[in-house]
N, C-alpha and C. Protein backbone atom coordinates (compact mmCIF):
# COMPACT_ATOMS: atom_id res chain seq x y z
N UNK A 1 0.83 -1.18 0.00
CA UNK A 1 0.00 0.00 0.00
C UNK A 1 0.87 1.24 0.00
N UNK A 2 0.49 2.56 -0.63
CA UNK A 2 1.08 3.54 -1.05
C UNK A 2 1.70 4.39 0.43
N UNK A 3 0.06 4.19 1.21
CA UNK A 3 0.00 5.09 2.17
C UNK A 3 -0.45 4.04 3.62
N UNK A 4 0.54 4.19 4.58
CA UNK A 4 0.26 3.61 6.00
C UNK A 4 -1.52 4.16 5.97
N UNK A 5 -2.08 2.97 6.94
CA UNK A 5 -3.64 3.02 7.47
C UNK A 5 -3.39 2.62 8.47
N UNK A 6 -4.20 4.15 9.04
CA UNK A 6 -4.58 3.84 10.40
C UNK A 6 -5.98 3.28 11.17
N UNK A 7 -6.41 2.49 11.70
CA UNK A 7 -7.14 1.70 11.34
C UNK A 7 -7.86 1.92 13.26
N UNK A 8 -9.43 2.33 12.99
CA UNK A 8 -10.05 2.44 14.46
C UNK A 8 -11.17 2.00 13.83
N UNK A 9 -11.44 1.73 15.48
CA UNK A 9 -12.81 0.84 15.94
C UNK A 9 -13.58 1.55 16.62
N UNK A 10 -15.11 1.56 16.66
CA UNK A 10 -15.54 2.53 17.90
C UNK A 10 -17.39 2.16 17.75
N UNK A 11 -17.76 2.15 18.69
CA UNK A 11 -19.88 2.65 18.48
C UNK A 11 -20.10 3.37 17.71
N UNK A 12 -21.09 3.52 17.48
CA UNK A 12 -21.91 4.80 16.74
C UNK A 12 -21.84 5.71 17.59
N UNK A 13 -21.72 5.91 18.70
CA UNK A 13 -21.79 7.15 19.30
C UNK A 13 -19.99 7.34 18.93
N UNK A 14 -19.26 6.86 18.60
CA UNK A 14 -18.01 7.35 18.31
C UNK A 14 -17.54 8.47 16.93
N UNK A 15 -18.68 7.81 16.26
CA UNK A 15 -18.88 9.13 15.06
C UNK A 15 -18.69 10.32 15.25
N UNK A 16 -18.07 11.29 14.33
CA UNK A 16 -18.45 12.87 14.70
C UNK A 16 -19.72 12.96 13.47
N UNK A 17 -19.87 14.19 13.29
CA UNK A 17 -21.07 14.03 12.00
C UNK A 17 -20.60 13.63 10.75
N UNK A 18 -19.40 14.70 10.40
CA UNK A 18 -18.93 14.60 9.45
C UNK A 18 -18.37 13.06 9.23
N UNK A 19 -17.37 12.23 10.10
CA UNK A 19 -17.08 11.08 9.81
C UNK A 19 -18.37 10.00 9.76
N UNK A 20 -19.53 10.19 10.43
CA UNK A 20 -20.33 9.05 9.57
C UNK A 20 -20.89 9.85 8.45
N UNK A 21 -20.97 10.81 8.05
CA UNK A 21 -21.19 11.15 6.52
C UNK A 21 -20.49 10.55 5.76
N UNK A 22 -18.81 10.51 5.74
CA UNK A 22 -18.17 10.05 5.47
C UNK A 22 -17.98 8.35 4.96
N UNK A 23 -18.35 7.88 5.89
CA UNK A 23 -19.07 6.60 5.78
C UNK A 23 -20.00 6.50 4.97
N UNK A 24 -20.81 7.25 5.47
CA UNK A 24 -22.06 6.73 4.17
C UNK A 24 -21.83 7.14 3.10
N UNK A 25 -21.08 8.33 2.51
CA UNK A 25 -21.34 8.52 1.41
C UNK A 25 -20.39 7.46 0.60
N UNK A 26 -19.39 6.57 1.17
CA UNK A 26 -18.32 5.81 0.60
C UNK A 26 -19.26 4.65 0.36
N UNK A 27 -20.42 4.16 1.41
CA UNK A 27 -21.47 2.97 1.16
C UNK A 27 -22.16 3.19 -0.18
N UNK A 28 -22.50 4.66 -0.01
CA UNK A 28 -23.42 5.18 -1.37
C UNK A 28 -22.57 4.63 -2.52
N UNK A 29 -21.56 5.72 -2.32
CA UNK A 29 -20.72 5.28 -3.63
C UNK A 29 -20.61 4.33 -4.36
N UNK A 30 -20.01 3.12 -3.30
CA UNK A 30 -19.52 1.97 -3.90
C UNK A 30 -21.00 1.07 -3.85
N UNK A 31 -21.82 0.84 -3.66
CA UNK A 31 -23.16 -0.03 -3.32
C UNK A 31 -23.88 0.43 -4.29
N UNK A 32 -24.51 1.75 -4.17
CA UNK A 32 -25.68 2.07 -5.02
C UNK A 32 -24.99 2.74 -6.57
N UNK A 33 -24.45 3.57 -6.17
CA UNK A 33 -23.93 4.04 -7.61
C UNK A 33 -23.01 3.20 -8.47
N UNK A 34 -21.67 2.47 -7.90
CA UNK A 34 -20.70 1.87 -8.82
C UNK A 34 -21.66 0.87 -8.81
N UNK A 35 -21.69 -0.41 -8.11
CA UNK A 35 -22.64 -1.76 -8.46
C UNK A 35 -23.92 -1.98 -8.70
N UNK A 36 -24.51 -0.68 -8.62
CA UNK A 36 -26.11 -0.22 -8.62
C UNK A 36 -26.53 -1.07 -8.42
N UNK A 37 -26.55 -1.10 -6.84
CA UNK A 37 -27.68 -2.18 -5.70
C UNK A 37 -28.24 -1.12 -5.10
N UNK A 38 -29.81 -1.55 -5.58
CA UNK A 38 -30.78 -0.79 -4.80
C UNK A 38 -31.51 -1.42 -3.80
N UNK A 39 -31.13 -1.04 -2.52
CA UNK A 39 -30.92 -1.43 -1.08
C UNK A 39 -31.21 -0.71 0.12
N UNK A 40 -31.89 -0.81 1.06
CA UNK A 40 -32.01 0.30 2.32
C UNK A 40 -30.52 -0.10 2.98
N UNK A 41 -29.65 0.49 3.02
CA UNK A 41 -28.62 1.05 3.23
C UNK A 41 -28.48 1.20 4.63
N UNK A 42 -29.41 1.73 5.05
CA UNK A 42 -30.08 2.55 5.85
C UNK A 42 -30.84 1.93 6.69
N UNK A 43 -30.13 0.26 7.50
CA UNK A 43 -31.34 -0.16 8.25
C UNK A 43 -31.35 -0.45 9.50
N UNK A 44 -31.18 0.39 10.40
CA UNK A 44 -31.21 0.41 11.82
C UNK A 44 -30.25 -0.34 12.62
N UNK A 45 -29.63 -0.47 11.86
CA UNK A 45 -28.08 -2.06 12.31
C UNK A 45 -26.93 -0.92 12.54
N UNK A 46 -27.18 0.09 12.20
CA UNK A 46 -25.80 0.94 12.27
C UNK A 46 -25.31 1.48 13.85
N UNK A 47 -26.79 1.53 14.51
CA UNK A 47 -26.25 2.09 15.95
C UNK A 47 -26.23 0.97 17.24
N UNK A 48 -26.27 -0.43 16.51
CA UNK A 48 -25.86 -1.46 16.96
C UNK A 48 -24.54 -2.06 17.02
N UNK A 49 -24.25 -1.55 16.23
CA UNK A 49 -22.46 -2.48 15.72
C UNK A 49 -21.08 -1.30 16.03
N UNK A 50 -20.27 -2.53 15.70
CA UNK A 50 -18.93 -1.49 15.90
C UNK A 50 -18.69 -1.03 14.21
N UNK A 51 -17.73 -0.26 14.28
CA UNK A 51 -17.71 0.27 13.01
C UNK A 51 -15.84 0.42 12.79
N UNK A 52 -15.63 -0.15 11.91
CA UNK A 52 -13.65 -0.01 11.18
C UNK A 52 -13.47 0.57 10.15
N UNK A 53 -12.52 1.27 10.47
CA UNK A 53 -12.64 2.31 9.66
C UNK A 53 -11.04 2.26 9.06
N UNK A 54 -10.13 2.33 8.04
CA UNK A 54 -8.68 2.54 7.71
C UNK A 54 -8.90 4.02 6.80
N UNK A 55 -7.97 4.71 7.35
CA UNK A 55 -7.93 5.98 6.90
C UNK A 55 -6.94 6.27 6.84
N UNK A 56 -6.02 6.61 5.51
CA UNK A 56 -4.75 7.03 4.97
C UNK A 56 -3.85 8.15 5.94
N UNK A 57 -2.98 8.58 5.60
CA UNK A 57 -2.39 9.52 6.64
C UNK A 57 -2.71 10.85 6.62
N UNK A 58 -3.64 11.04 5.07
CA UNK A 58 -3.80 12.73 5.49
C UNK A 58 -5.68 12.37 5.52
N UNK A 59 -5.75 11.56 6.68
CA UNK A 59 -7.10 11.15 7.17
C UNK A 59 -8.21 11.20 5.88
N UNK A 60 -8.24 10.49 5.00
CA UNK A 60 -9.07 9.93 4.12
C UNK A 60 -9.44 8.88 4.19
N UNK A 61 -10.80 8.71 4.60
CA UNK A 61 -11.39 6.89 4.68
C UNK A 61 -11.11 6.37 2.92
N UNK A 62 -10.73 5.26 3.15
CA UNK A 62 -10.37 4.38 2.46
C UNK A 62 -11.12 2.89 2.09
N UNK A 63 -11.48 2.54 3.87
CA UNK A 63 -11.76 1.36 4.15
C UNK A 63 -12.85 1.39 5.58
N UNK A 64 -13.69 0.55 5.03
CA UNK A 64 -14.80 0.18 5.87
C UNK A 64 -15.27 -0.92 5.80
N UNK A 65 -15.88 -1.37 7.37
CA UNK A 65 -16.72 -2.73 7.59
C UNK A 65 -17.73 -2.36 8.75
N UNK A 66 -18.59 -3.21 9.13
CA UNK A 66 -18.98 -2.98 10.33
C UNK A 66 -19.05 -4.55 10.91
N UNK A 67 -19.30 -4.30 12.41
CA UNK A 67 -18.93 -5.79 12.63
C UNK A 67 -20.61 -5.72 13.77
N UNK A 68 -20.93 -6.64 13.55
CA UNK A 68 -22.14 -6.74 13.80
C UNK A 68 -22.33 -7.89 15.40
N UNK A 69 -22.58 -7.47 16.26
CA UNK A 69 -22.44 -8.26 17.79
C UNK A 69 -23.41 -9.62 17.92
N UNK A 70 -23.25 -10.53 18.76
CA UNK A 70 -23.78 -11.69 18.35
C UNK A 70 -25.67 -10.82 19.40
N UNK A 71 -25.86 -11.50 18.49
CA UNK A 71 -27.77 -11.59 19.04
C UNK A 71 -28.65 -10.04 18.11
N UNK A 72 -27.27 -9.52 17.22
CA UNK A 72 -28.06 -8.66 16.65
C UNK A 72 -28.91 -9.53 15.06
N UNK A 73 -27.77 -9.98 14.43
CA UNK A 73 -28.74 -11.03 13.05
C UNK A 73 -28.17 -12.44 13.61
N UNK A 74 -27.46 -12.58 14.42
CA UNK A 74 -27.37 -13.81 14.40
C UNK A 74 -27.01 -14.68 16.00
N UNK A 75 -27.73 -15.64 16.73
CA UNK A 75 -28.26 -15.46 17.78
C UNK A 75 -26.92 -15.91 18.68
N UNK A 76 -25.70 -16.51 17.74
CA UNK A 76 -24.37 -17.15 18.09
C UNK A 76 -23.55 -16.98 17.56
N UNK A 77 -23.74 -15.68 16.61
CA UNK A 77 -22.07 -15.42 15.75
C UNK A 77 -22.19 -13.56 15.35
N UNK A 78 -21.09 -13.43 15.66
CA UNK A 78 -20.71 -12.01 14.85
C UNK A 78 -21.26 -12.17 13.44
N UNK A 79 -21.15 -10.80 12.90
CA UNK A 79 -21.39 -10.59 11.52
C UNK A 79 -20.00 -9.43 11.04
N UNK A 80 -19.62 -9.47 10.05
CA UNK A 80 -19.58 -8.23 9.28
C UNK A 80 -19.97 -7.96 8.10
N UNK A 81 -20.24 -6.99 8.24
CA UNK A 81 -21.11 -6.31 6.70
C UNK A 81 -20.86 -5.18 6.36
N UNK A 82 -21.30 -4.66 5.08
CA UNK A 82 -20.36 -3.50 4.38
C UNK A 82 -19.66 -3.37 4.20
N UNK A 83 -18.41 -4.57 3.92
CA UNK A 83 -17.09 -4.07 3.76
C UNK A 83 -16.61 -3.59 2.37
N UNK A 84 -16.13 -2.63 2.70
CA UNK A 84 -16.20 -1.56 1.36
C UNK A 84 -14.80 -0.93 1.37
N UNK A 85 -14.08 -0.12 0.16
CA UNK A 85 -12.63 -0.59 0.11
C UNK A 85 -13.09 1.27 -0.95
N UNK A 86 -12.49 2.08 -1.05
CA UNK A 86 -12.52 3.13 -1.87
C UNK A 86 -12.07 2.63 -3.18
N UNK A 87 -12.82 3.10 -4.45
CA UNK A 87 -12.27 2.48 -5.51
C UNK A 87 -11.00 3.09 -5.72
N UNK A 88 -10.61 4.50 -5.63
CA UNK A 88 -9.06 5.06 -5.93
C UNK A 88 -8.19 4.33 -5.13
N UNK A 89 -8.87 3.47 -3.88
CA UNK A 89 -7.49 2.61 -3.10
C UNK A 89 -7.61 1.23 -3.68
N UNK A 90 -8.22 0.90 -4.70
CA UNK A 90 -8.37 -0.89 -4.82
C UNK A 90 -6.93 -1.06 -5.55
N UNK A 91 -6.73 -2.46 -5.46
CA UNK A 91 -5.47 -3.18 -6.14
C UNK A 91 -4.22 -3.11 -5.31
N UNK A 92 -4.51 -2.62 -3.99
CA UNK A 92 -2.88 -2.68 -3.27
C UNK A 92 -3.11 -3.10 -2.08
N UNK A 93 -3.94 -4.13 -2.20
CA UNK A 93 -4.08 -5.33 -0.55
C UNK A 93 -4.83 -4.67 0.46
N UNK A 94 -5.64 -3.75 -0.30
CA UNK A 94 -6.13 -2.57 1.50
C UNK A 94 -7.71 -3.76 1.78
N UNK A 95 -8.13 -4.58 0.72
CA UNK A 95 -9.54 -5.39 1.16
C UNK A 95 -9.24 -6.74 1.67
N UNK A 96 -7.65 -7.13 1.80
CA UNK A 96 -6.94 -8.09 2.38
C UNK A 96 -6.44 -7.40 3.96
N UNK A 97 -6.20 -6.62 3.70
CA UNK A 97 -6.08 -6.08 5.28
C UNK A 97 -7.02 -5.77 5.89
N UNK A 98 -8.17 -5.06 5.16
CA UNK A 98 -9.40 -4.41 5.90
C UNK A 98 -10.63 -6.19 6.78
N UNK A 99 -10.14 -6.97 5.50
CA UNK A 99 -10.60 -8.28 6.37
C UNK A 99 -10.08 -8.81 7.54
N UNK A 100 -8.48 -8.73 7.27
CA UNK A 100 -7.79 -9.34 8.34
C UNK A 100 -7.78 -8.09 10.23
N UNK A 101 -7.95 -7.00 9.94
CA UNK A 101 -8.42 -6.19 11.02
C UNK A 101 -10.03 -6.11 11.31
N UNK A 102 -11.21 -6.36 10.28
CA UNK A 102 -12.29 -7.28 10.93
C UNK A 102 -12.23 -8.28 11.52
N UNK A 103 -11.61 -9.34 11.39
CA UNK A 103 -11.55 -10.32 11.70
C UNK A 103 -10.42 -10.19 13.66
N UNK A 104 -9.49 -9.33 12.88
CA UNK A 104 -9.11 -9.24 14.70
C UNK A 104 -9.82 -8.34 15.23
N UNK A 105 -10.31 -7.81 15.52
CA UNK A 105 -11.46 -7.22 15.96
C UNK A 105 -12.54 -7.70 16.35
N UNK A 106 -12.80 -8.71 15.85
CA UNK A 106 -14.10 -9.09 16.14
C UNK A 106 -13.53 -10.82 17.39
N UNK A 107 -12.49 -10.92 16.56
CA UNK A 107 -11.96 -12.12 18.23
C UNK A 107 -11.35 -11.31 19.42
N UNK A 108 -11.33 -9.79 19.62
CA UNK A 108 -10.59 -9.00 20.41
C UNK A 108 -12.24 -8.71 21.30
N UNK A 109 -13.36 -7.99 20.74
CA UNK A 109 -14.22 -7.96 21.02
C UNK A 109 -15.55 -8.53 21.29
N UNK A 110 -15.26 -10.03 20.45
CA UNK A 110 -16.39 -11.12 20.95
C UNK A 110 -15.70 -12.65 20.52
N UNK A 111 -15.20 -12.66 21.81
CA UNK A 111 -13.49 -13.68 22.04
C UNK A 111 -14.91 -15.15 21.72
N UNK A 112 -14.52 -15.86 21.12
CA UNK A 112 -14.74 -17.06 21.07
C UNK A 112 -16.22 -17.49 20.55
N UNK A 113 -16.14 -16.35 19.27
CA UNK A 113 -17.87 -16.12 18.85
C UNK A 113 -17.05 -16.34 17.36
N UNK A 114 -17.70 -17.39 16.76
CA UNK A 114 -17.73 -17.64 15.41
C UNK A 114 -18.25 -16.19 14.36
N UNK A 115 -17.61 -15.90 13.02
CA UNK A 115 -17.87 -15.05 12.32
C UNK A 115 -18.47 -15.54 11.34
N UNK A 116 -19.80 -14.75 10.76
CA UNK A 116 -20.29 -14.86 9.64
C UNK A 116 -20.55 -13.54 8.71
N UNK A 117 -20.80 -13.71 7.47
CA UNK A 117 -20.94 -13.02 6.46
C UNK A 117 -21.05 -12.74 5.41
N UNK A 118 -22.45 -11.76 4.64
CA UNK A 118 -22.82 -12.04 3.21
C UNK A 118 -21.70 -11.78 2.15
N UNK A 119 -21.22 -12.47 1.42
CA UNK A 119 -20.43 -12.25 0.70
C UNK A 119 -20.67 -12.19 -0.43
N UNK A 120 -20.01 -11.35 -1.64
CA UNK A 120 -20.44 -11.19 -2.74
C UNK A 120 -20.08 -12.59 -3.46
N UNK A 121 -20.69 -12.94 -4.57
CA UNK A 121 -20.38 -14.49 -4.91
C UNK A 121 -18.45 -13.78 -5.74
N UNK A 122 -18.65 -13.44 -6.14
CA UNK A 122 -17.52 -12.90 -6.99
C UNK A 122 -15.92 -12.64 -5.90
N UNK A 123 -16.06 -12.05 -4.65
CA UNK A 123 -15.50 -12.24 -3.80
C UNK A 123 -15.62 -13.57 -2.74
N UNK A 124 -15.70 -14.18 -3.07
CA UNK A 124 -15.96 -15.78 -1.94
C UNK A 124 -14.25 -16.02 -1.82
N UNK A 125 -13.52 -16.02 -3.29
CA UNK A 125 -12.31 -16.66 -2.72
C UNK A 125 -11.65 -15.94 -1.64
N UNK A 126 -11.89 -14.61 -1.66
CA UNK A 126 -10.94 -13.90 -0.79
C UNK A 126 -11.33 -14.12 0.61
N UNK A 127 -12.65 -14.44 0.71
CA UNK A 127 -12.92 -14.69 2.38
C UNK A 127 -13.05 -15.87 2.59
N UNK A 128 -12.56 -17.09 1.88
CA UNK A 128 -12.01 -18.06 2.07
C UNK A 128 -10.83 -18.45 2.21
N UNK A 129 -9.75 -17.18 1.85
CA UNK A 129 -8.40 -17.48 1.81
C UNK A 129 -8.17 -17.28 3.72
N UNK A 130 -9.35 -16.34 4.13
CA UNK A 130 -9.09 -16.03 5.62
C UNK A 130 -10.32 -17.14 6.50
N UNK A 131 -10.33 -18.55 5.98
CA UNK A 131 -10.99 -19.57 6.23
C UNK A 131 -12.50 -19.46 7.02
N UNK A 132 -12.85 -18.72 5.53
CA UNK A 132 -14.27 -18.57 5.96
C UNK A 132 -15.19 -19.99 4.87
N UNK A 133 -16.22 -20.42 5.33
CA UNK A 133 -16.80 -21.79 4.08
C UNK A 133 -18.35 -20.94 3.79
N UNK A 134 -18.57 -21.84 2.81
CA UNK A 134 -20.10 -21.42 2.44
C UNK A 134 -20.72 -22.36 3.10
N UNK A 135 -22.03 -21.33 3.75
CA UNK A 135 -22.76 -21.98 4.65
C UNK A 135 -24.74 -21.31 3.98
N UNK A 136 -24.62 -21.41 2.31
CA UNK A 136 -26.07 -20.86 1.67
C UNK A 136 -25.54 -21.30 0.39
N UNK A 137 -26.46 -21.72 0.15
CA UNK A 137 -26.87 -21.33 -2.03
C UNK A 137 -26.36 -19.99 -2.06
N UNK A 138 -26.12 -19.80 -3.62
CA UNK A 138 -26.22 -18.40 -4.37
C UNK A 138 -27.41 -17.25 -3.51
N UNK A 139 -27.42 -16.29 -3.58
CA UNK A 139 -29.24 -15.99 -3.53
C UNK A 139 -28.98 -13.94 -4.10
N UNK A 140 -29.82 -14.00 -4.81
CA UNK A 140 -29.30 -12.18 -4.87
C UNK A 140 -29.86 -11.38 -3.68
N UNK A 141 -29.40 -10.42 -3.70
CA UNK A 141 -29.08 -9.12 -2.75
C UNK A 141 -29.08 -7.89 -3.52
N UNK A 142 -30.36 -7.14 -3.55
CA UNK A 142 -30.39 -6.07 -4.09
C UNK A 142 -29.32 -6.21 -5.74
N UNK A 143 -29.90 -7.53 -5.93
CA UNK A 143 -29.07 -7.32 -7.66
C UNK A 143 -27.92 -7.77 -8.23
N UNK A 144 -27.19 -8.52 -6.76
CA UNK A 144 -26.01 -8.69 -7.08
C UNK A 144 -25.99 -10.20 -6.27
N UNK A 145 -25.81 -11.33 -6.59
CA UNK A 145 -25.50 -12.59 -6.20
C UNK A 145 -24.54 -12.07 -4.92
N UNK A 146 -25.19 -13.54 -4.01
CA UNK A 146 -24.60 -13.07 -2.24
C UNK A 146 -24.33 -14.40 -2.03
N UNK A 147 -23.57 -14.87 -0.74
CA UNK A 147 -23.94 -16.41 -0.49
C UNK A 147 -23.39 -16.29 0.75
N UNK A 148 -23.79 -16.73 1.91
CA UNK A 148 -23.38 -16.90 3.01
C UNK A 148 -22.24 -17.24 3.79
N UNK A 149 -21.40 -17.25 3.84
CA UNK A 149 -20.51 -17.61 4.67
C UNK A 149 -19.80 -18.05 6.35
N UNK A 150 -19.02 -18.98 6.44
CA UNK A 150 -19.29 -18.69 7.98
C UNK A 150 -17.53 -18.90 8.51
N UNK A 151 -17.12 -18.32 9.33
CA UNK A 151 -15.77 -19.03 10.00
C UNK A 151 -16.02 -19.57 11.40
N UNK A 152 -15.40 -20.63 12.17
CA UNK A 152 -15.72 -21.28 12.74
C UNK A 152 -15.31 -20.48 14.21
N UNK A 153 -15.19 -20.02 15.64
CA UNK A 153 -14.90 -19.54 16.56
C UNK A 153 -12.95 -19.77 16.77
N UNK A 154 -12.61 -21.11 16.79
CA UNK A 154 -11.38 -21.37 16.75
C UNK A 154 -10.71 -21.73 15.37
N UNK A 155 -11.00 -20.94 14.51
CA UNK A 155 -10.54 -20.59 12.97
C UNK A 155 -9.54 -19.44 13.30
């Protein structure tokens, strides 16, 4: 990567305004406009979860996920969702790192809770290289083929 990321975790109440604008408008971006998935975006899961954020050194988000706590979608496993990568940062390992700091994150903050997550079918290998399996059929998602995934607690 070009530029060191600095990489935080925090609630929704950790937001300032401007940085969850920030956020969303990078969800907008890459979700509705580049892949044109038309999607509520927007669904009440946001002031539930933690939120990761990698932001370059002259503080530009780059990279996002959210990590979703067990009993919010799923009654025995984390989630993450949205993970989203800036298109001017793709091709230099930042959606290989932005997984691998979800992923510690989420055994730092819910120690011994299996991870799951919708994955795009097109991306499956990459969240299998960080030993995640398919645990669904195909199924679309606002337009774009999804399929379930799961990693195991001591994965």
């Amino acid at each position: 990567m070009a530029n060191r990321i600095a990489w935080h975790c925090h609630g929704f109440d950790g937001f300032t305004p401007l940085g969850l604008y920030q956020v969303l408008q990078l969800r907008d971006r890459v979700f509705v406009l580049e892949q044109q998935s038309i999607y509520g975006d927007i669904d009440g899961v946001d002031t539930h979860c933690l939120h990761l954020l990698g932001r370059d050194d002259g503080g530009h988000l780059l990279a996002y996920a959210r990590l979703i706590g067990p009993g919010v979608k799923h009654p025995d496993a984390v989630s993450i969702g949205r993970v989203v990568v800036e298109p001017r940062a793709r091709g230099q390992g930042l959606g290989k790192a932005l997984l691998a700091q979800a992923i510690a994150q989420c055994r730092s903050h819910y120690p011994g809770k299996a991870i799951t997550l919708s994955a795009q079918c097109d991306a499956q290998a990459l969240y299998a290289d960080f030993d995640f399996r398919p645990v669904s059929e195909p199924y679309d998602d606002g337009g774009i083929l999804h399929i379930d995934m799961r990693r195991d607690a001591d994965a």
